[in-house]
N, C-alpha and C. Protein backbone atom coordinates (compact mmCIF):
# COMPACT_ATOMS: atom_id res chain seq x y z
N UNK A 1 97.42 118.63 86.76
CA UNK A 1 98.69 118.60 86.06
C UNK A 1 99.31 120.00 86.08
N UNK A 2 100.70 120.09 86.15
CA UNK A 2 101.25 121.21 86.11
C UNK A 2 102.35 121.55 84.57
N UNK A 3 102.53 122.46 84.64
CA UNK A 3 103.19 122.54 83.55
C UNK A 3 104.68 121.48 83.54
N UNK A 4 105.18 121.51 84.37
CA UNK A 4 106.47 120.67 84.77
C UNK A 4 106.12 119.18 84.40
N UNK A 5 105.10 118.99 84.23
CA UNK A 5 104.39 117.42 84.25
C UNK A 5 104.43 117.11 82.89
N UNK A 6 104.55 117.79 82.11
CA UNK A 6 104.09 118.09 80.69
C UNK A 6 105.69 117.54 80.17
N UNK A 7 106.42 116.43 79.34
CA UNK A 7 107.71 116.37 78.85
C UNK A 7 108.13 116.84 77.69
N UNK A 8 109.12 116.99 77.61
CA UNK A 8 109.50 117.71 76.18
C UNK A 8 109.80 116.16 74.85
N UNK A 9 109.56 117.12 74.40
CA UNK A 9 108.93 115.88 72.96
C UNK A 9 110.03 115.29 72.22
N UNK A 10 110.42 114.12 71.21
CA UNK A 10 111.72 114.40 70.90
C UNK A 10 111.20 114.56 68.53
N UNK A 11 109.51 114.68 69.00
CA UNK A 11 109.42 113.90 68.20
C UNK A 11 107.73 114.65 68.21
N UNK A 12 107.19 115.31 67.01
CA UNK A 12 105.80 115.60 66.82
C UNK A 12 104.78 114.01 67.28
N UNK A 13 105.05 113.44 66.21
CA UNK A 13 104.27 112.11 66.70
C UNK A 13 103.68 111.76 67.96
N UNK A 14 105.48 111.93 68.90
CA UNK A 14 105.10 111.64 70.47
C UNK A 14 104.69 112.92 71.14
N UNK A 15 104.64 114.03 70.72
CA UNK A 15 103.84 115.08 71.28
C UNK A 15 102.14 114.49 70.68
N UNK A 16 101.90 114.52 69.66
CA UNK A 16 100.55 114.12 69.31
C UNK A 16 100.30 112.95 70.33
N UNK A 17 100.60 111.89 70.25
CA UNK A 17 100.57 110.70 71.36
C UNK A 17 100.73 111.01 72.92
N UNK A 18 100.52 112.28 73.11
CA UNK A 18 100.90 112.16 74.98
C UNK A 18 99.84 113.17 74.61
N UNK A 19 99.23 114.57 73.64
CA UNK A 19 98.35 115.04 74.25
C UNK A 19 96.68 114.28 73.96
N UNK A 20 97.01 112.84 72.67
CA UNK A 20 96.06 112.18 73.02
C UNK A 20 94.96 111.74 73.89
N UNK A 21 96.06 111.18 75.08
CA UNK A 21 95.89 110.78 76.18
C UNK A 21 95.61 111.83 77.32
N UNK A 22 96.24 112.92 77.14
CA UNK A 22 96.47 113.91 78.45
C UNK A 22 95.73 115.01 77.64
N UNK A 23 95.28 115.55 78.80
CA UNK A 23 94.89 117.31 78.66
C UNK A 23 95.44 118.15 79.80
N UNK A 24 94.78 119.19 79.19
CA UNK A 24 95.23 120.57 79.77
C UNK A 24 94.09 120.97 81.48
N UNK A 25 94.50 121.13 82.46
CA UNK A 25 93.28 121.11 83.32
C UNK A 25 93.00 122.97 83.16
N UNK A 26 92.04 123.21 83.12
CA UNK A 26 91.70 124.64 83.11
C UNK A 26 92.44 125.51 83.93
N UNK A 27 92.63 125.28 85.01
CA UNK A 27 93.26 126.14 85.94
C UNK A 27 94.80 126.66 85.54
N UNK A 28 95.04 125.71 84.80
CA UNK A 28 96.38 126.22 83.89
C UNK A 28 96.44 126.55 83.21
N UNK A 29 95.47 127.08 82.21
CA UNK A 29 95.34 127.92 81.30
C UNK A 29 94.35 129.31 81.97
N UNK A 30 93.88 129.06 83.14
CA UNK A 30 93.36 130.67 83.64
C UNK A 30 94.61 131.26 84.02
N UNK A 31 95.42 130.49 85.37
CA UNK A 31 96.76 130.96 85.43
C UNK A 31 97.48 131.75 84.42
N UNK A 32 97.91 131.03 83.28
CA UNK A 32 98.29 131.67 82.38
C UNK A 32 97.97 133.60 81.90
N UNK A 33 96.56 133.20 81.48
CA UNK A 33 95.95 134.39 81.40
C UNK A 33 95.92 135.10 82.34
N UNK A 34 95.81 135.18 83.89
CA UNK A 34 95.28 135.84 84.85
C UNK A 34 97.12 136.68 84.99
N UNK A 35 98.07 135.54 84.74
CA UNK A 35 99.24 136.32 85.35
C UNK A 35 99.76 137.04 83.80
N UNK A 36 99.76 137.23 82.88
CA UNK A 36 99.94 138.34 81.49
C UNK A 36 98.67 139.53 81.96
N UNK A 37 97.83 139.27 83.03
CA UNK A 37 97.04 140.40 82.72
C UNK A 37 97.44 141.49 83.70
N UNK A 38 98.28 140.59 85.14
CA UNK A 38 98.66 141.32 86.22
C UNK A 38 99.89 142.37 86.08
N UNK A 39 100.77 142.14 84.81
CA UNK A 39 101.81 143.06 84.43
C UNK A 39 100.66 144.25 83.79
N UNK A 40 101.58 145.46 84.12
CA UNK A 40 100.73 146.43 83.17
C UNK A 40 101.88 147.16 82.70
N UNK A 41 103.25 146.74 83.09
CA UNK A 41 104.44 147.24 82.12
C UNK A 41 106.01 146.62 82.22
N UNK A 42 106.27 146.36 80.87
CA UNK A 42 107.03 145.22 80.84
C UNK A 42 108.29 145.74 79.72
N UNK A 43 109.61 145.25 80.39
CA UNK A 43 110.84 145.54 79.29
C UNK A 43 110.81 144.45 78.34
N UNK A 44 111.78 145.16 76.90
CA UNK A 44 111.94 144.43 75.91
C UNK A 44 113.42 143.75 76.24
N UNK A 45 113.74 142.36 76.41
CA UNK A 45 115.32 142.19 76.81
C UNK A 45 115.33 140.94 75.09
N UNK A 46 116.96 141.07 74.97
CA UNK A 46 116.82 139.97 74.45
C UNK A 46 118.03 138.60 74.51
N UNK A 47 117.08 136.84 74.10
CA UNK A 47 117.30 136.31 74.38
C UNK A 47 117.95 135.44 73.49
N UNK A 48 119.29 134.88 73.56
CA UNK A 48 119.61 134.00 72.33
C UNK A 48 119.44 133.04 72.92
N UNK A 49 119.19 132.17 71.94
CA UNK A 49 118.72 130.41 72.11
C UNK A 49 119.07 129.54 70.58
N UNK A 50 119.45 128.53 71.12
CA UNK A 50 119.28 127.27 70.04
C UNK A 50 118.42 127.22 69.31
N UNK A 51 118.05 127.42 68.08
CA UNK A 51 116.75 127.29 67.18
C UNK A 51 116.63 126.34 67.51
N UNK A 52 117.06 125.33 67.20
CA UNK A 52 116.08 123.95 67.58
C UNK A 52 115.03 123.85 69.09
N UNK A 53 116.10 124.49 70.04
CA UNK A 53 114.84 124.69 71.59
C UNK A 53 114.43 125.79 71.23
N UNK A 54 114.31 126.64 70.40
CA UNK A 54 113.28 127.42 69.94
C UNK A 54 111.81 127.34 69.78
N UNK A 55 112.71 126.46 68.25
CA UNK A 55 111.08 125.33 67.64
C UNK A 55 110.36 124.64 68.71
N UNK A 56 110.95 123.97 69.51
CA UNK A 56 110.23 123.24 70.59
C UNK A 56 109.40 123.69 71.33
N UNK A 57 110.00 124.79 72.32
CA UNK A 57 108.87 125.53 72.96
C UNK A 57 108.28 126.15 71.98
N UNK A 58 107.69 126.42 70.78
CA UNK A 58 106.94 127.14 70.06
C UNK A 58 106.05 126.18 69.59
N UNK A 59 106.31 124.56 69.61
CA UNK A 59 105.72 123.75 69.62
C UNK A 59 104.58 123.69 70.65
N UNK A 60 105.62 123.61 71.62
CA UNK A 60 104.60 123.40 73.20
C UNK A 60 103.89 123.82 73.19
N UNK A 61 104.34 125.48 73.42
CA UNK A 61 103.00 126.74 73.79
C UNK A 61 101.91 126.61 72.38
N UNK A 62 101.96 126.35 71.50
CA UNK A 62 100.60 125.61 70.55
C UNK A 62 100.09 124.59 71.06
N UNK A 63 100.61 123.75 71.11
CA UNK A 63 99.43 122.80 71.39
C UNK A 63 98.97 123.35 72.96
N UNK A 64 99.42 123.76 74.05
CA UNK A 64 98.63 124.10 75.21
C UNK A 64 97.86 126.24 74.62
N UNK A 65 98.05 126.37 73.27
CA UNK A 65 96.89 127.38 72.72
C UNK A 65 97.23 128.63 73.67
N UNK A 66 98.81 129.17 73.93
CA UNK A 66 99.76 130.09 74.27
C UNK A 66 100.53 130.65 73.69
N UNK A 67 100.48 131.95 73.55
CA UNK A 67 101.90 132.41 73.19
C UNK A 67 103.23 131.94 73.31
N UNK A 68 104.54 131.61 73.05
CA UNK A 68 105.21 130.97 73.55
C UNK A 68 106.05 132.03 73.86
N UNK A 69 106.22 133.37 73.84
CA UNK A 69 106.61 134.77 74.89
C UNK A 69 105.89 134.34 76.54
N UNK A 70 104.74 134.62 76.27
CA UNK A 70 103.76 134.15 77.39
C UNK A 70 103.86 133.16 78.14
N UNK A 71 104.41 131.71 77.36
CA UNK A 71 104.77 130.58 77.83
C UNK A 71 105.83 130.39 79.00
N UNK A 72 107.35 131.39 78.09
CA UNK A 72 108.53 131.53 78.82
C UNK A 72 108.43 132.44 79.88
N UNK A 73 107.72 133.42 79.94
CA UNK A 73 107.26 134.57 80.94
C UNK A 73 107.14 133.58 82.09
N UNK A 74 106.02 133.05 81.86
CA UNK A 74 104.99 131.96 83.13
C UNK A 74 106.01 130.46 83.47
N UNK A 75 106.70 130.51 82.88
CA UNK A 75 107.79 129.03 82.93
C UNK A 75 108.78 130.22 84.31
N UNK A 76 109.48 131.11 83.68
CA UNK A 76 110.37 132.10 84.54
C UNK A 76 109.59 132.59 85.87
N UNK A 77 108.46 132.96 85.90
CA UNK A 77 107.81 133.29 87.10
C UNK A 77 107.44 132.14 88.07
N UNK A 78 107.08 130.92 87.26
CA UNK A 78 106.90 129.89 88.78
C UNK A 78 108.26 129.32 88.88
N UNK A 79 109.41 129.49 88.39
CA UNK A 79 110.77 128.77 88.57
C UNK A 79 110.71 130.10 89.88
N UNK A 80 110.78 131.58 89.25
CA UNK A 80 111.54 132.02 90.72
C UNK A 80 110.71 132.05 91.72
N UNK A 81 109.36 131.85 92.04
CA UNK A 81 108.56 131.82 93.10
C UNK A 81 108.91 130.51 93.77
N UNK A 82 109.19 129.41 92.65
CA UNK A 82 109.52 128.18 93.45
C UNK A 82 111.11 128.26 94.42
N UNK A 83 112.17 128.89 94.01
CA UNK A 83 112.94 129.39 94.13
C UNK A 83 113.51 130.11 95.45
N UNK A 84 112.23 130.92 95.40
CA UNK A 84 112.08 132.14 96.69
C UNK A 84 111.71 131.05 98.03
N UNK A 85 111.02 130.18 97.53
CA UNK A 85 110.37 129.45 98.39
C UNK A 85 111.03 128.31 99.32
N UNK A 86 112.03 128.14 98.32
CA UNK A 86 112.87 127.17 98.91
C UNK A 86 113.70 128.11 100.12
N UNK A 87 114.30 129.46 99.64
CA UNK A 87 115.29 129.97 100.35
C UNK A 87 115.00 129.89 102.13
């Protein structure tokens, strides 16, 4: 499973009810870790957002046991690698 596989919730319940069923495969949570360890210096920018898609991804990155800084970092890095890839 990849992170993209994972849907956004509209609703705690149905987040509880999909990670019932589903888990996390390890390799996506080493990923995670392996790429926060490969920066060794990083700017402060900042980002406005909708509180409500706030709450959400702060939802997410808990139940997959992430930072949700960390989360959006690793969401932004495989969008532009996927990105590069296409070009």
């Amino acid at each position: 499973m990849s992170w993209e596989e994972v849907p956004l919730f509209d609703s705690e319940e149905a987040e509880a009810s999909f990670w019932s069923e589903n888990g996390i495969d390890v390799r996506l949570m080493e990923g995670a870790v392996a790429a926060g360890a490969e920066v060794s210096e990083s700017i402060t920018i900042t980002l406005r957002m909708d509180p409500r898609m706030l709450a959400r991804i702060k939802r997410l990155a808990r139940s997959r046991y992430l930072n949700y800084q960390s989360m959006i970092k690793q969401w932004l890095s495989e969008r532009m690698e996927q990105e590069l890839r296409e070009r």
